[in-house]
Protein backbone atom coordinates (compact mmCIF):
# COMPACT_ATOMS: atom_id res chain seq x y z
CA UNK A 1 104.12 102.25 58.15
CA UNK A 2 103.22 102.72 61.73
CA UNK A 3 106.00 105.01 63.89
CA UNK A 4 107.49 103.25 66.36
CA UNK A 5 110.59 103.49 68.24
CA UNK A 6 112.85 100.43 68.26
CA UNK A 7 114.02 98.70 71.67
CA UNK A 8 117.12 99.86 72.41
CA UNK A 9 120.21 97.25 72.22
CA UNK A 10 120.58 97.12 75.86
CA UNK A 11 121.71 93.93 77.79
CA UNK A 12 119.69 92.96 80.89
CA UNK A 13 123.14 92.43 82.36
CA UNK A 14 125.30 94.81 83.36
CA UNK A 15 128.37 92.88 83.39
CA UNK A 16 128.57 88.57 84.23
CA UNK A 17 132.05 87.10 85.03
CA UNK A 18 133.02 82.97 85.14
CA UNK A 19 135.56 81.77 87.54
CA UNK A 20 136.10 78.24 87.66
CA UNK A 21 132.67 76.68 86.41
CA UNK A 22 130.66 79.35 88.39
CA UNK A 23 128.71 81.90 86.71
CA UNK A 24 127.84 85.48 88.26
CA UNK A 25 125.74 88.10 86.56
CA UNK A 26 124.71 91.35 87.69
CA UNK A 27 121.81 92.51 86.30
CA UNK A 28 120.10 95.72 86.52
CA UNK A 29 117.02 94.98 88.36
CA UNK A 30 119.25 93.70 91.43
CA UNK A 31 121.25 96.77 91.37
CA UNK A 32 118.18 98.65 91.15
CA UNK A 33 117.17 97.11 94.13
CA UNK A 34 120.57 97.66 95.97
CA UNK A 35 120.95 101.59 94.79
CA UNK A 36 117.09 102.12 95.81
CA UNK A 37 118.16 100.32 99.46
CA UNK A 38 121.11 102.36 99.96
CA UNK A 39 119.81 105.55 98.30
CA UNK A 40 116.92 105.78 100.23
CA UNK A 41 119.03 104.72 103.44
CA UNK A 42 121.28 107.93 102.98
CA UNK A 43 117.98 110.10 102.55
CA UNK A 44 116.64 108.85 105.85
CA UNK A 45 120.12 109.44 107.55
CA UNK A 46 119.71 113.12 106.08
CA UNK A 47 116.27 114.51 106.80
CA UNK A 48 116.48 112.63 110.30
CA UNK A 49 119.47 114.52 111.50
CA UNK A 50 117.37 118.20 110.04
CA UNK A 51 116.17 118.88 113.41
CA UNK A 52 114.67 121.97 111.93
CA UNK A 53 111.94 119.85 109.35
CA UNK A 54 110.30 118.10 112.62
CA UNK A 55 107.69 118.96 114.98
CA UNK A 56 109.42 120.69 118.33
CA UNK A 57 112.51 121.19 116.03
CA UNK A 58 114.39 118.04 117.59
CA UNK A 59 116.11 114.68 116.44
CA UNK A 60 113.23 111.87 117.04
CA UNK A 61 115.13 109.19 115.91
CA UNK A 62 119.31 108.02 115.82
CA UNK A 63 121.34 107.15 112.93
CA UNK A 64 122.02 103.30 114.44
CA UNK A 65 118.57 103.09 114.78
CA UNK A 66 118.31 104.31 111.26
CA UNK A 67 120.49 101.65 109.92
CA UNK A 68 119.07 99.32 112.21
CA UNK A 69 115.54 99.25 110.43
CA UNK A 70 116.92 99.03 107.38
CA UNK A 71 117.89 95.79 108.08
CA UNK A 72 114.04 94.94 108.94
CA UNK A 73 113.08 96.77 105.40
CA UNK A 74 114.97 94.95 103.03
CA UNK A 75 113.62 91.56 104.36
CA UNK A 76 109.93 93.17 103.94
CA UNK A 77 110.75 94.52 100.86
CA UNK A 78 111.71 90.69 99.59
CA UNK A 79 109.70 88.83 101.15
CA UNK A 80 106.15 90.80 101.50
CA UNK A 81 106.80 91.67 97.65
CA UNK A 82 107.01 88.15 96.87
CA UNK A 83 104.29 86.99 99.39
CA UNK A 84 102.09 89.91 97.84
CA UNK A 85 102.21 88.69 94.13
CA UNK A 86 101.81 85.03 95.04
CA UNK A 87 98.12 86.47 97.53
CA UNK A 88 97.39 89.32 94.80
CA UNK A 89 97.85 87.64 91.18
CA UNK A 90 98.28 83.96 91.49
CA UNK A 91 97.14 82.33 94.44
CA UNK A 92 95.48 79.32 92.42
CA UNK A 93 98.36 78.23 90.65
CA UNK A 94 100.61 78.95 94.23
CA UNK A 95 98.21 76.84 95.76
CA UNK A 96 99.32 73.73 93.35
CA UNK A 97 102.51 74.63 93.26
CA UNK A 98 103.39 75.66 97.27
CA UNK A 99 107.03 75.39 96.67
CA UNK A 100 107.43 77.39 93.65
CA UNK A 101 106.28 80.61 95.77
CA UNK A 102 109.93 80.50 96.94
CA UNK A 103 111.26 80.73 93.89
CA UNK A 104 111.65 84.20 93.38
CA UNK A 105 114.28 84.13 91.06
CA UNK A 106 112.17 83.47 88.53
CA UNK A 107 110.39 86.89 88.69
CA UNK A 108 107.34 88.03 90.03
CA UNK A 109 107.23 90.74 92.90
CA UNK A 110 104.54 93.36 93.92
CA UNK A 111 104.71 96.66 95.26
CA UNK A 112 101.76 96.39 97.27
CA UNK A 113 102.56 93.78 99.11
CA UNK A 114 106.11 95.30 99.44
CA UNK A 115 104.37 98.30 100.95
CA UNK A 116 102.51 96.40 103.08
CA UNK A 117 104.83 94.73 104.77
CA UNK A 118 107.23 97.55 105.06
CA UNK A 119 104.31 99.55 106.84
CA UNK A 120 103.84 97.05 109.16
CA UNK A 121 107.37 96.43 110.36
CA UNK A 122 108.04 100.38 110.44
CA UNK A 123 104.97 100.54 112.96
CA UNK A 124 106.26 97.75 115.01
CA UNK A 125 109.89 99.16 115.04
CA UNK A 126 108.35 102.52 115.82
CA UNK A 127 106.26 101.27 119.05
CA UNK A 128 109.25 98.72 120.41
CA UNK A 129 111.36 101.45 120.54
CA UNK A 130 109.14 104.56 121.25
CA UNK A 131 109.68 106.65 117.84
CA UNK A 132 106.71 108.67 116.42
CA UNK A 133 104.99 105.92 114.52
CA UNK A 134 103.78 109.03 111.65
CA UNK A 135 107.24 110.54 111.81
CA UNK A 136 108.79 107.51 111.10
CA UNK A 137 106.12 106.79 108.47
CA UNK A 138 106.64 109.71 106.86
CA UNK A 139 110.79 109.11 106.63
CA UNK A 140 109.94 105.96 104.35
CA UNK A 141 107.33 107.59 102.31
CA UNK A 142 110.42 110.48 101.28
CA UNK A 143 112.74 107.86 100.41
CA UNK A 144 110.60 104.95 98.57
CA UNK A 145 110.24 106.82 95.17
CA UNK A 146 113.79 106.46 94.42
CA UNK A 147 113.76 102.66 94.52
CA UNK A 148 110.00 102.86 92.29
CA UNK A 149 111.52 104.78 89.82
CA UNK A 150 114.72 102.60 89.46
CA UNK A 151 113.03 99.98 90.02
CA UNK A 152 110.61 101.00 87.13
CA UNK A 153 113.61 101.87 84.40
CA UNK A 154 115.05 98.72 85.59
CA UNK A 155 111.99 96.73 84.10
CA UNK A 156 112.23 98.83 81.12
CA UNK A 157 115.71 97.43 80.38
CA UNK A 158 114.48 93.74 81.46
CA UNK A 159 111.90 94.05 78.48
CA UNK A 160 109.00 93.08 81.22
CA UNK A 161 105.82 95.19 82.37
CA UNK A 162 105.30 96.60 79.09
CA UNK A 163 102.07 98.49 77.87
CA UNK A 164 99.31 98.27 75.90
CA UNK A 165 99.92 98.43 72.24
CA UNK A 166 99.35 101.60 70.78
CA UNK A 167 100.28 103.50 67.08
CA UNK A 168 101.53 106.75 69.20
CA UNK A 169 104.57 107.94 68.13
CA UNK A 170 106.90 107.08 70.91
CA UNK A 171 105.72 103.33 70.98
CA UNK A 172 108.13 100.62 71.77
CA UNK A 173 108.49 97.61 69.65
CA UNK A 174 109.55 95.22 72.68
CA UNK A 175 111.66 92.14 71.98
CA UNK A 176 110.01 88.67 72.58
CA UNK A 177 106.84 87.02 70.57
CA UNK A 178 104.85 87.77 73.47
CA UNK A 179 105.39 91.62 72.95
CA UNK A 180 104.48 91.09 69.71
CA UNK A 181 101.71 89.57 69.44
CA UNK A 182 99.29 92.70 68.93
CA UNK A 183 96.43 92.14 66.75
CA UNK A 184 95.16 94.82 63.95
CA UNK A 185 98.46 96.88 64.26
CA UNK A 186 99.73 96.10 60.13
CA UNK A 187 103.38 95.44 59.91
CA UNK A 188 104.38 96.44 63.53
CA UNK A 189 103.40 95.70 66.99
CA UNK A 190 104.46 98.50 69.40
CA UNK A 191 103.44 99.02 72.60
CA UNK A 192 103.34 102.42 75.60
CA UNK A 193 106.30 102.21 77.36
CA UNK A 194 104.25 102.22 80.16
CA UNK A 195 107.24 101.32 82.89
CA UNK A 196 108.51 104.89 82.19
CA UNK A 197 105.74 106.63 82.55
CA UNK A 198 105.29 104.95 86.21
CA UNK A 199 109.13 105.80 86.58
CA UNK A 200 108.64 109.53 86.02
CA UNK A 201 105.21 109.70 87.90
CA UNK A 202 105.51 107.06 90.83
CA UNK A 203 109.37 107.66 90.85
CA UNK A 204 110.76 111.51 89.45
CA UNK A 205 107.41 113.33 90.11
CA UNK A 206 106.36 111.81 93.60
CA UNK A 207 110.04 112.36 94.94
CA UNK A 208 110.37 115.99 93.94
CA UNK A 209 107.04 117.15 95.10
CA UNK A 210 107.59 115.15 98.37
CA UNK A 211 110.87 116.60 99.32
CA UNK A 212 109.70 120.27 98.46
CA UNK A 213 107.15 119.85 100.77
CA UNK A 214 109.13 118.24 103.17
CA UNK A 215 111.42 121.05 103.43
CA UNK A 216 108.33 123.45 103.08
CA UNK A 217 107.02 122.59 106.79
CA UNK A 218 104.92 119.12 106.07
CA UNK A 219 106.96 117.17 108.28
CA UNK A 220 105.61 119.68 111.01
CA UNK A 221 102.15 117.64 110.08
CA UNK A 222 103.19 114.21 110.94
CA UNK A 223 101.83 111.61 108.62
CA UNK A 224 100.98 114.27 106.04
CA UNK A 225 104.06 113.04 103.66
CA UNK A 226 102.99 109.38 104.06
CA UNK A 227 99.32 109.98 103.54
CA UNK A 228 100.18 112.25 100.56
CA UNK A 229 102.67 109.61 99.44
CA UNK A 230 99.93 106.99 99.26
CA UNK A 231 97.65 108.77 97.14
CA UNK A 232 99.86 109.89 94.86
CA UNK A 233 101.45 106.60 94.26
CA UNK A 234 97.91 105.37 93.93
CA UNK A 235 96.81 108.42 91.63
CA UNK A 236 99.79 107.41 89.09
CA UNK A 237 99.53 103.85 89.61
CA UNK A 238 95.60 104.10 88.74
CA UNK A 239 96.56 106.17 85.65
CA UNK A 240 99.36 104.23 84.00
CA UNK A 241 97.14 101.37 84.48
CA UNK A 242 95.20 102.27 81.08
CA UNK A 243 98.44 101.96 79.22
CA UNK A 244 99.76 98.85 81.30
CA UNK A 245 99.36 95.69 79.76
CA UNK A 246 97.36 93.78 82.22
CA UNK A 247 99.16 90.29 84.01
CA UNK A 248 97.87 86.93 81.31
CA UNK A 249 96.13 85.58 83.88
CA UNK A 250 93.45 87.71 83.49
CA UNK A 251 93.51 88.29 79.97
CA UNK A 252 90.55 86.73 78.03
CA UNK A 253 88.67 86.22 74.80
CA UNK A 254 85.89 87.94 76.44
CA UNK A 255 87.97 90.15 78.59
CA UNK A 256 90.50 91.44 76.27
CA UNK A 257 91.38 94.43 78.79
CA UNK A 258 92.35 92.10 81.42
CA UNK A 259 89.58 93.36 83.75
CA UNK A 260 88.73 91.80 87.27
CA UNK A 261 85.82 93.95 88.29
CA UNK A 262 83.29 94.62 85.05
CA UNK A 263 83.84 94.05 81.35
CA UNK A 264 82.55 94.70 78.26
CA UNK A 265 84.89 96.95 77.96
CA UNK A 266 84.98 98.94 81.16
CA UNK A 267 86.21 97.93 84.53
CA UNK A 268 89.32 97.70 86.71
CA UNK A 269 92.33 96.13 86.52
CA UNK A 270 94.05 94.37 89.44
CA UNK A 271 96.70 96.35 89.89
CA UNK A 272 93.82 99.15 90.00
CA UNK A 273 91.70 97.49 92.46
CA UNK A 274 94.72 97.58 94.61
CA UNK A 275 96.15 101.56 94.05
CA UNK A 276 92.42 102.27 94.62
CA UNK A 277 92.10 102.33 98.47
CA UNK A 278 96.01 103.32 98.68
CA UNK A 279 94.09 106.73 97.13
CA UNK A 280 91.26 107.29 98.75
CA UNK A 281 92.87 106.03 102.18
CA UNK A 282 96.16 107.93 101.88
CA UNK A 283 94.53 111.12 100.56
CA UNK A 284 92.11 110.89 103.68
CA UNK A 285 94.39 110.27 106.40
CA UNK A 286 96.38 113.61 104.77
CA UNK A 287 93.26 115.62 105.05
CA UNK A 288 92.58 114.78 108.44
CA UNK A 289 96.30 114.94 109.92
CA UNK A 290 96.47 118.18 107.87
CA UNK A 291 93.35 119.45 109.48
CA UNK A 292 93.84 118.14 113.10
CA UNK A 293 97.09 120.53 112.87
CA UNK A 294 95.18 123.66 111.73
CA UNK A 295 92.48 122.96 114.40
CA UNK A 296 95.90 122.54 117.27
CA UNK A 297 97.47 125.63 115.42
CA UNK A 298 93.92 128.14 116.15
C-alpha cells in the first residue's frame, strides 16, 4: 500500500453563526487575508519609524501616511488579484461570461496580478506625495510574505491548489473526486502538498531572510529588498511549480503537465511563465541598485 498521509479533519470554517434567517461564516482564507493586511500594516509602522535602517538615518515616511496607503493596498490587493486571474488564466471564458469576473466569491485570485497592481499604486502614492518611490517599495516587499504564507496554509485548509500526485511519503490524500482522480497510483491517490511548500518558501523563508537583511544595512540600498523580494518569490514560485498541479484549463490528453509553452513532456507552466521575468527582472534591478551603491560608496 502506497504511504500517504490523510487530510486532516479540518473545517474550512472557522466558526459560522445564524441570526434570524441570515447566515455568517468566517472562513480561514478571509482571515488570512485580514491577519496578512493588518500584520503586514504593523511591520510597515515598525521598520518606518527605525530611522537607523534608512539611507541618511531619517524617517522618510509618517505613520498616517502609512495607514493611509493601506487603504489603497487592500483595494489592489482585491481587485488587481481578481482582474489578474480573469487576464492570466481565463480570459476566454471571462470574455463570454463579462459579469461573472465580478464574482469573486466564487474563488479565483492571482498573486501576480495582486502584485501588480499593488506596485503600481505604491509608485503613484510615492510620487503624489514625494516619498522615495524604492524606499517605499522596499517597505511592501518586507511585509508581503506574511500574507503569502497565510495565505498559502489558508489554501491548504480550503483543500484547493493542491500538487501533483506523487507516492512520497508525506503525500496528501486531498478530499474531493477531483483530488482523486490520479491515474496509475493502485489503491490511493495522494498528491505534494504543494501549498506548504510555497508557504514555507514564498512565505517563512522569504520573510526571515528579508528582515535579516533589512536590519543588516539593505535598506541603506534602496530597492535592494524589493528587487531581492521579486526574485526570490519568483525562484520559489518557479520551483514549487513542478509539484503544483497545473489550473484544468490547460490540462490535456496531449498535455498532461498542463504546459503553455512546449510539451511532450517539457515546458512551462503558466504560473511559471509569469514568476519567470519577476526573477530575472527582480534579481537584476538588485544587482544594479546594489552596485550603483558600491560605485557612490568608492
Amino acid at each position: 500500500m502506497i504511504l500517504a498521509i490523510p487530510f486532516p479533519d479540518i473545517s474550512p470554517e472557522l466558526f459560522s453563526v445564524s441570526l434570524g434567517g441570515f447566515d455568517f461564516a468566517l472562513r480561514w482564507y478571509a482571515l488570512a487575508y485580514i491577519a496578512g493586511i493588518v500584520g503586514g500594516w504593523a511591520m510597515a509602522r515598525h521598520v518606518t519609524q527605525q530611522a537607523h535602517l534608512w539611507p541618511r538615518s531619517e524617517v522618510f515616511v509618517t505613520r498616517a501616511q502609512i495607514e493611509d496607503i493601506m487603504t489603497w493596498v487592500i483595494l489592489a490587493i482585491v481587485l488587481g488579484g481578481r482582474l489578474g486571474y480573469v487576464i492570466f488564466y481565463q480570459p476566454g471564458y471571462y470574455l463570454q461570461n463579462p459579469l461573472e469576473a465580478l464574482a469573486i466569491w466564487q474563488g479565483g485570485m492571482s498573486f501576480h496580478g495582486g502584485m501588480i497592481a499593488t506596485g503600481l499604486v505604491v509608485i503613484v502614492y510615492a510620487m503624489r506625495h514625494g516619498i522615495p518611490i524604492r524606499s517605499l517599495l522596499d517597505v511592501g516587499a518586507l511585509a508581503a510574505p506574511l500574507g503569502l504564507g497565510l495565505g498559502r496554509l489558508a489554501n491548504f485548509i480550503n483543500a484547493e491548489l493542491w500538487g501533483r500526485p506523487s507516492t512520497v511519503p508525506w503525500a496528501v490524500i486531498f478530499p474531493g473526486a477531483d483530488a482523486q482522480s490520479c491515474a496509475n497510483l493502485g489503491e490511493l491517490c495522494a498528491r505534494h502538498p504543494s501549498q506548504l511548500y510555497e508557504a514555507v518558501l514564498e512565505g517563512l523563508v522569504l520573510l526571515v531572510v528579508l528582515w535579516v537583511l533589512a536590519y543588516r544595512g539593505a535598506l541603506k540600498v534602496p530597492g535592494l529588498i524589493c528587487g531581492l523580494f521579486l526574485g526570490g518569490y519568483g525562484l520559489a514560485r518557479f520551483v514549487v511549480e513542478y509539484y503544483r498541479q497545473p489550473d484544468a484549463q490547460y490540462i490535456t490528453a496531449a498535455n498532461p503537465a498542463g504546459h503553455v509553452i512546449g510539451w511532450d513532456g517539457w515546458g512551462l507552466t503558466m504560473g511559471q511563465v509569469l514568476s519567470l521575468p519577476m526573477l530575472v527582472a527582480g534579481l537584476a534591478a538588485a544587482a544594479l541598485v546594489w552596485r550603483s551603491a558600491r560605485a557612490r560608496a568608492a
